[in-house]
Protein backbone atom coordinates (compact mmCIF):
# COMPACT_ATOMS: atom_id res chain seq x y z
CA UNK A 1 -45.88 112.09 0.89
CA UNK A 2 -43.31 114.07 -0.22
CA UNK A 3 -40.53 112.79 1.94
CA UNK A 4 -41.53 109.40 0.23
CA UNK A 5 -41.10 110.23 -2.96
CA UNK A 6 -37.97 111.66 -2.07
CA UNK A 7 -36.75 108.70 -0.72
CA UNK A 8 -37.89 106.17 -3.96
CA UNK A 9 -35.73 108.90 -5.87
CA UNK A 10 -32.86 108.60 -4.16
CA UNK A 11 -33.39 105.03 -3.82
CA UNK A 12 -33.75 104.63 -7.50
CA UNK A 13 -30.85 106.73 -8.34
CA UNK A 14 -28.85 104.80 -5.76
CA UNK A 15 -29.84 101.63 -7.90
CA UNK A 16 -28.88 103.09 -11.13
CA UNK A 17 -25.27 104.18 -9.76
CA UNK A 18 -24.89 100.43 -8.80
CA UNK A 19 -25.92 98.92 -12.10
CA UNK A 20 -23.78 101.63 -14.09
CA UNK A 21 -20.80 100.69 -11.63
CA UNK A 22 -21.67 96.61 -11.84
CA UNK A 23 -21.75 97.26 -15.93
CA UNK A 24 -18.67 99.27 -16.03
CA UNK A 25 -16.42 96.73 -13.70
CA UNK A 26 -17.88 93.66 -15.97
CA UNK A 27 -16.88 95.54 -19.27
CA UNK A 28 -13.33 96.36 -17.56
CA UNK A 29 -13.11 92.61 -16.41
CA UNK A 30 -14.02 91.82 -20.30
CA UNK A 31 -11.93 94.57 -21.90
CA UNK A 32 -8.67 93.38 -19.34
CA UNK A 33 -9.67 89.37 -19.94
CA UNK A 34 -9.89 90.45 -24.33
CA UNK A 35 -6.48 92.12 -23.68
CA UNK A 36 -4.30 89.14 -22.21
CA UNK A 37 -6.48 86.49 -25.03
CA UNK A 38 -5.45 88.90 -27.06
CA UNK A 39 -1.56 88.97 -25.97
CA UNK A 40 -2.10 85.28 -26.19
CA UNK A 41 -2.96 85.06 -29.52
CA UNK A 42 -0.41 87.09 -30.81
CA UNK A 43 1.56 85.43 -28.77
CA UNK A 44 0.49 82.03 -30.13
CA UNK A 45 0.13 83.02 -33.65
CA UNK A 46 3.75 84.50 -33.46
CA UNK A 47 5.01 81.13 -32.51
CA UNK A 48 3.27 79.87 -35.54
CA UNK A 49 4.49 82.50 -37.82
CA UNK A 50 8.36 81.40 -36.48
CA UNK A 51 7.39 77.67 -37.34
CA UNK A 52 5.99 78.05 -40.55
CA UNK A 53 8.79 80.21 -41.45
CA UNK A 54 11.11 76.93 -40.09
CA UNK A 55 9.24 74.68 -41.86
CA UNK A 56 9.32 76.45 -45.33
CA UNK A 57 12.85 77.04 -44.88
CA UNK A 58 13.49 73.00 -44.06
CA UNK A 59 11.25 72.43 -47.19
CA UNK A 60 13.33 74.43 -49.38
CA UNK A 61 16.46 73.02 -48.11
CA UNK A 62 14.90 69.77 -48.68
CA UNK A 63 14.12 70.22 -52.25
CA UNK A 64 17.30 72.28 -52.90
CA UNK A 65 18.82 68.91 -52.09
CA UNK A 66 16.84 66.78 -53.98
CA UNK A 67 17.55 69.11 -56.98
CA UNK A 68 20.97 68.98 -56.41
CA UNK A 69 21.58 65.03 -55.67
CA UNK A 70 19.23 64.45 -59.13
CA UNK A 71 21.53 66.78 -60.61
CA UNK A 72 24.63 65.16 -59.48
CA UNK A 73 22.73 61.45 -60.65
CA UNK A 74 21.79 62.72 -64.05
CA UNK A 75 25.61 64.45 -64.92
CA UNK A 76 26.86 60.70 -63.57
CA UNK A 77 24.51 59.06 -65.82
CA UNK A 78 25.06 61.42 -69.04
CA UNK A 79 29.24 61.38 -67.90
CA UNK A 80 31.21 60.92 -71.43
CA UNK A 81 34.99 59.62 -71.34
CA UNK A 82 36.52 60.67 -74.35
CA UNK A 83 39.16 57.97 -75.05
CA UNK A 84 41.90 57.89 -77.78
CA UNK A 85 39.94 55.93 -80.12
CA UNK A 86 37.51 58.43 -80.11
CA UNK A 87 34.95 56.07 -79.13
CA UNK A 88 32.63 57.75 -76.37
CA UNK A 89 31.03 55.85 -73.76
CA UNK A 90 27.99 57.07 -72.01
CA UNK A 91 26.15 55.51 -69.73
CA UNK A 92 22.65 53.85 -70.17
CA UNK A 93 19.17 55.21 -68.38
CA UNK A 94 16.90 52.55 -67.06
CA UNK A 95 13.25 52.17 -68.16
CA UNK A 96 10.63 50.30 -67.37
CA UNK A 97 7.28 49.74 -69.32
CA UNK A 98 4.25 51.00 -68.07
CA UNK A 99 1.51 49.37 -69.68
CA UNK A 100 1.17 46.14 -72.29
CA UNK A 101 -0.70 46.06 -75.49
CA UNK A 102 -3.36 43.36 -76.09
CA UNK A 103 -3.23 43.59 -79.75
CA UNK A 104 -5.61 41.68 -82.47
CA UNK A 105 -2.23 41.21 -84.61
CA UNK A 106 -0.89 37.89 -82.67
CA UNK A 107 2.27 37.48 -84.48
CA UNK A 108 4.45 39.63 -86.18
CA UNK A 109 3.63 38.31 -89.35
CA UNK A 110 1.04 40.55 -91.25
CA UNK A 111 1.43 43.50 -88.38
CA UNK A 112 0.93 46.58 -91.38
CA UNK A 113 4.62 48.12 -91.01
CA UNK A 114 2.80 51.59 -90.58
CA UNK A 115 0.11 53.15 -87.99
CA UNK A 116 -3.11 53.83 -89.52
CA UNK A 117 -2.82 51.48 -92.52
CA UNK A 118 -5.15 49.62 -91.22
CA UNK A 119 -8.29 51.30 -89.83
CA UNK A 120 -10.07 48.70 -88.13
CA UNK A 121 -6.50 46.91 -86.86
CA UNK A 122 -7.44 47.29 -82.31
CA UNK A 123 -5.71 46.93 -79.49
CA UNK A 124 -6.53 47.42 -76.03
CA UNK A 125 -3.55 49.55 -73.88
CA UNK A 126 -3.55 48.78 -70.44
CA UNK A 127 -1.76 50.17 -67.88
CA UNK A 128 0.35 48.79 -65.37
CA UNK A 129 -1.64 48.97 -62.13
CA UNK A 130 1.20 48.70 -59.63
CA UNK A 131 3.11 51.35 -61.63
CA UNK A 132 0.73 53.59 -62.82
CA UNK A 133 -2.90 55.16 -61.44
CA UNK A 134 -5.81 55.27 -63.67
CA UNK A 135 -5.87 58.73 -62.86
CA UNK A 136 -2.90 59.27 -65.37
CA UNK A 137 -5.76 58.98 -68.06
CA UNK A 138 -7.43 62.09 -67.08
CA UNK A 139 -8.08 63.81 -70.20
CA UNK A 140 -6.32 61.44 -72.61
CA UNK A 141 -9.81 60.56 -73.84
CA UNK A 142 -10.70 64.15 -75.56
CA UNK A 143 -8.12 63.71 -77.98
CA UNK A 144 -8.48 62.19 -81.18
CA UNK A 145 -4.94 60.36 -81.75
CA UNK A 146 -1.86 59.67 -79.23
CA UNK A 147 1.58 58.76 -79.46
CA UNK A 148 2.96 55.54 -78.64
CA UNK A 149 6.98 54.67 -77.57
CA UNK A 150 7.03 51.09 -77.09
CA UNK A 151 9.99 48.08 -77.20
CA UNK A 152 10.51 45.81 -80.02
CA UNK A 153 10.02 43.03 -77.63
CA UNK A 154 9.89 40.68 -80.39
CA UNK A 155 13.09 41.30 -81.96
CA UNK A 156 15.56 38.37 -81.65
CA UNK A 157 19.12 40.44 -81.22
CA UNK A 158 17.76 41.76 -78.22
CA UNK A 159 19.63 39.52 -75.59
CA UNK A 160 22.57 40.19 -77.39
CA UNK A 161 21.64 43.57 -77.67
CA UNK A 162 20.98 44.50 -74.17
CA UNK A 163 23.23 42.38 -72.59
CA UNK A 164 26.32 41.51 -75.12
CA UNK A 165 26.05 45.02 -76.89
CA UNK A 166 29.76 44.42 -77.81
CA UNK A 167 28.91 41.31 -79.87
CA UNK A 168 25.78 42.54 -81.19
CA UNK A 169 26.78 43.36 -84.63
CA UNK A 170 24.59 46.51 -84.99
CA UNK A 171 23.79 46.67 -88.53
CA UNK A 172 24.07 50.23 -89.84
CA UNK A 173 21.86 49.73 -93.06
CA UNK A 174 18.35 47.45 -93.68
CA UNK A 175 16.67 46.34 -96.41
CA UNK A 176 13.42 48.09 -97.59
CA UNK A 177 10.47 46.74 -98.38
CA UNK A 178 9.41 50.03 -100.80
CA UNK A 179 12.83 49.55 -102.64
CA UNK A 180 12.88 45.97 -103.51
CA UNK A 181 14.95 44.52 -101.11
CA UNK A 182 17.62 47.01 -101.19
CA UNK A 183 19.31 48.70 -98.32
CA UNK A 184 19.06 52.08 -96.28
CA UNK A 185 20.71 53.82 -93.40
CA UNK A 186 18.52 52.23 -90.37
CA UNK A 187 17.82 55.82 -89.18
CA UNK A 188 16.51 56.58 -92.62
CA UNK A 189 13.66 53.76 -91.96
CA UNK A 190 11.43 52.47 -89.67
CA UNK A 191 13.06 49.04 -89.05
CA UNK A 192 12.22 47.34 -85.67
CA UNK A 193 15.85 46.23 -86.19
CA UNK A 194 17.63 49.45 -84.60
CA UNK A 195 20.50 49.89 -81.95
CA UNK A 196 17.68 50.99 -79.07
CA UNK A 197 15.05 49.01 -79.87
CA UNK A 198 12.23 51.72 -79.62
CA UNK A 199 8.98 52.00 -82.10
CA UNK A 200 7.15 55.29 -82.12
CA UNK A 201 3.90 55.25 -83.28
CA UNK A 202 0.08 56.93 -83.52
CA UNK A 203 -2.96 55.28 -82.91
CA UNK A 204 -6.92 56.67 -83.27
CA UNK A 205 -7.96 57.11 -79.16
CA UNK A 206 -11.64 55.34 -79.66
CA UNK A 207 -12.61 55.23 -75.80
CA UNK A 208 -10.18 55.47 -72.22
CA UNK A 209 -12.07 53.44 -69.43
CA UNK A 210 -10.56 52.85 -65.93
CA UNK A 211 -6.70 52.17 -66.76
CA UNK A 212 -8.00 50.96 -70.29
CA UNK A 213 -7.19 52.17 -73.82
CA UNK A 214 -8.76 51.48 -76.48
CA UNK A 215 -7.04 52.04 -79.59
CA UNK A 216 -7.42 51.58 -83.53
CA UNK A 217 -5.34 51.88 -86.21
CA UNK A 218 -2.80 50.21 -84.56
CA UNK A 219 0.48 49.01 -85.62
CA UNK A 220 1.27 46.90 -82.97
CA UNK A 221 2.00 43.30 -82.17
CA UNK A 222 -0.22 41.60 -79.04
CA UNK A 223 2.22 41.86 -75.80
CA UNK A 224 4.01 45.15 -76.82
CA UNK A 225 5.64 47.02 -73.59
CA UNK A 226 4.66 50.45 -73.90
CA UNK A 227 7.25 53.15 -72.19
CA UNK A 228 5.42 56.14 -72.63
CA UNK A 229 2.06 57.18 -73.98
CA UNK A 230 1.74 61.54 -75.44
CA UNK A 231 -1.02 63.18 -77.08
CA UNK A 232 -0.68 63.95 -80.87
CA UNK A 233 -1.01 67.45 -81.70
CA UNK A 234 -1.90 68.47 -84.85
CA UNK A 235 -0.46 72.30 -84.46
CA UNK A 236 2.86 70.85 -83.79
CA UNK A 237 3.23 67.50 -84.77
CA UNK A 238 2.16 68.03 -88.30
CA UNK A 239 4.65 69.47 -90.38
CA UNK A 240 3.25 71.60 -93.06
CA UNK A 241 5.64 70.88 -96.53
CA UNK A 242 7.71 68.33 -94.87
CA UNK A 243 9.12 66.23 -97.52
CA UNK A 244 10.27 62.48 -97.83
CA UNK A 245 12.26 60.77 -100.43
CA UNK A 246 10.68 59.09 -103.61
CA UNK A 247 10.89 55.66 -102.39
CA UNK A 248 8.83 56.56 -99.52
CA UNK A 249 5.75 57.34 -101.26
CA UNK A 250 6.08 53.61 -103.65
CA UNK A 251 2.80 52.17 -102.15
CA UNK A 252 1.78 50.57 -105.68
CA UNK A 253 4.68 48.29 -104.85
CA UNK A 254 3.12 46.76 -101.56
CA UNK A 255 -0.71 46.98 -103.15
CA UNK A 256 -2.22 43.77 -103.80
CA UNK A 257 -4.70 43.20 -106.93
CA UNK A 258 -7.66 42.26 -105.34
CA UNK A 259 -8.86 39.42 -102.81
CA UNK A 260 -11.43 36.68 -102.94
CA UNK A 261 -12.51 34.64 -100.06
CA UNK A 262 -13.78 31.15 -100.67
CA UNK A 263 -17.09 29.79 -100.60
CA UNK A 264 -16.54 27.94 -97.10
CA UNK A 265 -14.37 30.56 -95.33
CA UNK A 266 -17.61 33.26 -94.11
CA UNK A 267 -19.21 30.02 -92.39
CA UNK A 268 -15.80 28.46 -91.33
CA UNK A 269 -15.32 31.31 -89.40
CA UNK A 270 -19.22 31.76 -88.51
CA UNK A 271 -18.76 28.32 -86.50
CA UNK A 272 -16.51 28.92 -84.01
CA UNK A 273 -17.50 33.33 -83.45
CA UNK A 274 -18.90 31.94 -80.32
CA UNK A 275 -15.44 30.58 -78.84
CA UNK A 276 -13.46 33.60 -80.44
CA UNK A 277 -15.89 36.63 -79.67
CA UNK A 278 -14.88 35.69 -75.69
CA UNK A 279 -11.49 36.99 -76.47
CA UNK A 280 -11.99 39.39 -79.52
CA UNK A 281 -12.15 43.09 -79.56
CA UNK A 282 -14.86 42.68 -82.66
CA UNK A 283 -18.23 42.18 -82.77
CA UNK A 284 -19.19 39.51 -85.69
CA UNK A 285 -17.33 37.43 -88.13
CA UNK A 286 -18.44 39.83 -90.44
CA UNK A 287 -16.13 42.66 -89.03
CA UNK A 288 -13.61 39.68 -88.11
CA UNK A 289 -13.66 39.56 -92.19
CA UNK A 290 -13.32 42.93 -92.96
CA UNK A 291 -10.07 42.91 -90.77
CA UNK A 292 -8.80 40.58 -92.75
CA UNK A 293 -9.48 41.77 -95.73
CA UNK A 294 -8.19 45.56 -94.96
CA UNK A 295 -4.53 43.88 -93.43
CA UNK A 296 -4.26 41.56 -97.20
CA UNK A 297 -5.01 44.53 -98.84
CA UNK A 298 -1.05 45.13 -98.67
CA UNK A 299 1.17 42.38 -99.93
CA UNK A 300 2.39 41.46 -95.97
CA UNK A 301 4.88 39.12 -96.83
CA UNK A 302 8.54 39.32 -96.84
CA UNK A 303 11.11 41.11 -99.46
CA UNK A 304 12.59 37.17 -99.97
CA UNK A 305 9.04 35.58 -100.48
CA UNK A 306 7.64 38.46 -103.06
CA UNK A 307 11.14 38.14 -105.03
CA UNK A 308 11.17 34.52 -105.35
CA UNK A 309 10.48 33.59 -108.75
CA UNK A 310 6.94 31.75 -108.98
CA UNK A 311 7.68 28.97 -111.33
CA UNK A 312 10.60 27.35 -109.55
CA UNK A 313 10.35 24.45 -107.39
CA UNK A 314 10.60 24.47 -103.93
CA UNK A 315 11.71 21.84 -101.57
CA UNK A 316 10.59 21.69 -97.91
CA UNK A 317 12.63 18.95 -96.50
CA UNK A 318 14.10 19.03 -92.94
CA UNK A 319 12.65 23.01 -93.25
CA UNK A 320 9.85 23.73 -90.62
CA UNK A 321 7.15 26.20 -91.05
CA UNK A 322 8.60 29.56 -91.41
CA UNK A 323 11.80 28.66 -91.91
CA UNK A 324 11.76 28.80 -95.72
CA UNK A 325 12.57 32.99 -95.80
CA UNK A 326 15.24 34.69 -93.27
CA UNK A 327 13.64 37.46 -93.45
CA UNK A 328 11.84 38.30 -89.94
CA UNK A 329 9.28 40.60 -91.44
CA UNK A 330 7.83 37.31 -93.69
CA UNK A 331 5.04 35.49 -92.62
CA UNK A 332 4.47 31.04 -92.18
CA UNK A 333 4.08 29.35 -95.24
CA UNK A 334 3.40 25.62 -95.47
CA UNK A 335 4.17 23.24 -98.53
CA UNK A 336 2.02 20.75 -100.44
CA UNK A 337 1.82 17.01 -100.13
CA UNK A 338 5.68 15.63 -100.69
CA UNK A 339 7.20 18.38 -98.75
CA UNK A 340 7.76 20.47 -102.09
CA UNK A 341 6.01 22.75 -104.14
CA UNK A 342 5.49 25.08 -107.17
CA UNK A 343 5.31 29.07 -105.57
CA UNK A 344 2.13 29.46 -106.81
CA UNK A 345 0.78 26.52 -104.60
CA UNK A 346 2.66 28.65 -101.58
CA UNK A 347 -0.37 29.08 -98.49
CA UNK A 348 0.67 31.46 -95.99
CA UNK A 349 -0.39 32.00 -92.58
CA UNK A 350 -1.89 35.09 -90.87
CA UNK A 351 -3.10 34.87 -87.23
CA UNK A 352 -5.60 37.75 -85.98
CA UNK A 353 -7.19 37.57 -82.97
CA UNK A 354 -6.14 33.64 -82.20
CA UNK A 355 -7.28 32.90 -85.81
CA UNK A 356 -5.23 30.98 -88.03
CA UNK A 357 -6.19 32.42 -91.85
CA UNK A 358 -4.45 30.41 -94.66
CA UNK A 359 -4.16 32.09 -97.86
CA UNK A 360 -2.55 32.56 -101.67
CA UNK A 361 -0.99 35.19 -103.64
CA UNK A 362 -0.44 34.62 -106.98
CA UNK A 363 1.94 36.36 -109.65
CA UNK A 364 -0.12 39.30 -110.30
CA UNK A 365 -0.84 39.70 -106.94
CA UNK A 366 -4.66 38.15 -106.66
CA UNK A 367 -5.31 36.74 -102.98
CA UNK A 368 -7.14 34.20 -102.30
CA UNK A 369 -8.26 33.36 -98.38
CA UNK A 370 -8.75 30.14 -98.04
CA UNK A 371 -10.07 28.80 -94.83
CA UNK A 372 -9.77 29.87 -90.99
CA UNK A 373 -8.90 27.82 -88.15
CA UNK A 374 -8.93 28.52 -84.07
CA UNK A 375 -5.14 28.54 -82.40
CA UNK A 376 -5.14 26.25 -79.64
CA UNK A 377 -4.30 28.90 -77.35
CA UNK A 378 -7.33 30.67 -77.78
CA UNK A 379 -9.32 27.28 -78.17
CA UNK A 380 -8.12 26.22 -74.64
CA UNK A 381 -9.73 29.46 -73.63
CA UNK A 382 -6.93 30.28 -71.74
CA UNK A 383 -6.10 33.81 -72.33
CA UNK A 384 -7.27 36.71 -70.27
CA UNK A 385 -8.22 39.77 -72.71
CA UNK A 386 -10.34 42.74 -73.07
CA UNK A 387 -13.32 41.82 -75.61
CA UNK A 388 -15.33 43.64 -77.93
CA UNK A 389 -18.81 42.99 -75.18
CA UNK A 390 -16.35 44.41 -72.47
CA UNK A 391 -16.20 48.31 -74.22
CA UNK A 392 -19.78 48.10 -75.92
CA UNK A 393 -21.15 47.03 -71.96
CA UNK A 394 -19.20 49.48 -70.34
CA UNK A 395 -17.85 47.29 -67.40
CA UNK A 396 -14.09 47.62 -68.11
């Protein structure tokens, strides 16, 4: 009995020895198979380190060249030849617009000649798809106001301009509405009429949707290429005491009296809302009217038309509509049976939003709106716009 328990002991210890020998070769075998992963892995990850190292050198290079080919561009593009005449020469950047405007001001004519003049004056800003992502947006939409640089498209020395600058005849001074008719250093003013045909102005940011803007307050004609668009900040871009001159600050002299629509204009231009609202940015005639009434609220019309003396008779013939002032801030006027005409029987033209709104001024500055009338462009419905439904629906 003895002997067998003997043997079971020696048995069992015999069994134990073998485990602890089968356990230790397996952990060698793992402890020398972890070693060479291991030597491969540092081996591998070495080889990385060496290419990323490669790569971010390459990059660098890269970009050092970049830098230094745009530097070479822009010193060949800002080079300035000095000549005898000391005339310099430097050559012009390209730029391309970004976005267009889709404005409620049609024409030039009765476009206020200052941003926020108008309150209710919209215009929808929209960008330039193949340019320009909607993404560019991001953010534009928690301010309250932005900056707009855009091209006096409209301007008619711009061929010459741009193409001819040698026979362009830059003028150096402009006349001013606020001083009668008489003239200022361009830079002094705000004239569209300028060597680089650039506006700046600010608009109120009501609501950015997609690669939409839509804007109010606006100063700007329908089809204006925009080249840039900034956000206005008030800790910067408001000057405390800045200071302008005198004749700035004349706004009695552009004020109109008062204005009076007649009795048929309100359902004249109730008849065809439901052709115009397709196309407008407004939501009744009613708001249509108050437009109108806010834009007439300055005297719109040209330094030539408010200086011509209203009891002289006017003659029309061979003259077509328009053609009666020079002046390219005036706005159409249209004679009386006969082709002639006292100045107080003068109806000018304003076109918002496709509408044609004829109207009177008299002496003292009284206006009287007369009747409205659809354009034929927007009455063949053949204009593709943002509308009013499209912003209050949210599907833009």
């Amino acid at each position: 009995m003895a002997m067998a328990a003997s043997e079971n002991t020696k048995w069992f210890r015999a069994s134990i020895a073998l485990i602890v020998a089968a356990v230790s070769t397996s952990v060698a075998v793992s402890v020398l198979i972890f070693r060479r992963k291991s030597r491969d892995w540092t081996s591998k990850i070495r080889e990385l380190e060496i290419s990323l190292k490669a790569s971010l050198e390459k990059c660098a290079a890269e970009r050092q060249g970049r830098v230094r080919a745009q530097q070479a561009l822009r010193e060949a593009l800002t080079k300035v030849t000095q000549h005898n005449s000391d005339k310099l020469e430097i050559v012009s950047y390209p730029m391309t617009p970004i976005a267009v405007v889709q404005s409620c001001f049609t024409t030039r004519n009765g476009t206020p000649r200052q941003p926020l003049l108008v309150p209710l004056a919209r215009a929808c800003l929209i960008l330039d798809s193949s340019r320009v992502p909607p993404a560019a947006l991001e953010g534009l939409g928690e301010y309250s106001h932005c900056w707009i640089l855009y091209v006096f498209h409209l301007n008619t020395d711009l061929e010459k301009l741009w193409k001819q600058p040698s026979k362009s005849k830059f003028k150096a001074k402009v006349r001013v509405p606020r001083l009668k008719g008489c003239k200022m250093g361009v830079f002094a003013t705000r004239s569209p009429h300028r060597l680089c045909p650039i506006g700046l102005t600010v608009a109120k940011v009501e609501a950015v949707r997609g690669r939409m803007v839509l804007l109010s307050g606006v100063d700007l004609v329908d089809g204006t290429p925009v080249l840039d668009v900034k956000p206005y900040l008030p800790y910067c871009d408001s000057i405390p005491g800045a200071t302008v001159p005198k004749w700035v600050m004349e706004d009695n002299l552009l004020a109109v009296a008062s204005i009076n629509f007649s009795q048929e204009f309100s359902s004249t231009l109730a008849n065809f809302w439901a052709t115009t609202e397709k196309t407008s940015l407004y939501a009744s005639p009613d708001e249509i009217q108050s437009l109108i009434k806010q834009v007439l609220s300055w005297d719109i019309r040209s330094v030539s038309q408010r200086n011509r003396p209203h009891n002289v008779l006017w003659k029309m013939e061979n003259c077509s509509v328009g053609d009666i002032s020079s002046d390219l801030e005036g706005d159409e006027v249209s004679s009386n049976e006969g082709g002639q005409f006292l100045s107080s029987d003068i109806t000018y033209h304003l076109m918002l939003e496709g509408i044609d709104i004829s109207y009177r001024i008299d002496v003292d500055r009284n206006v009287i709106v007369e009747k409205a009338s659809l354009s034929p462009e927007v009455h063949n419905g053949i204009r593709n716009r943002c509308n009013y439904m499209m912003w209050r629906d949210g599907n833009g």
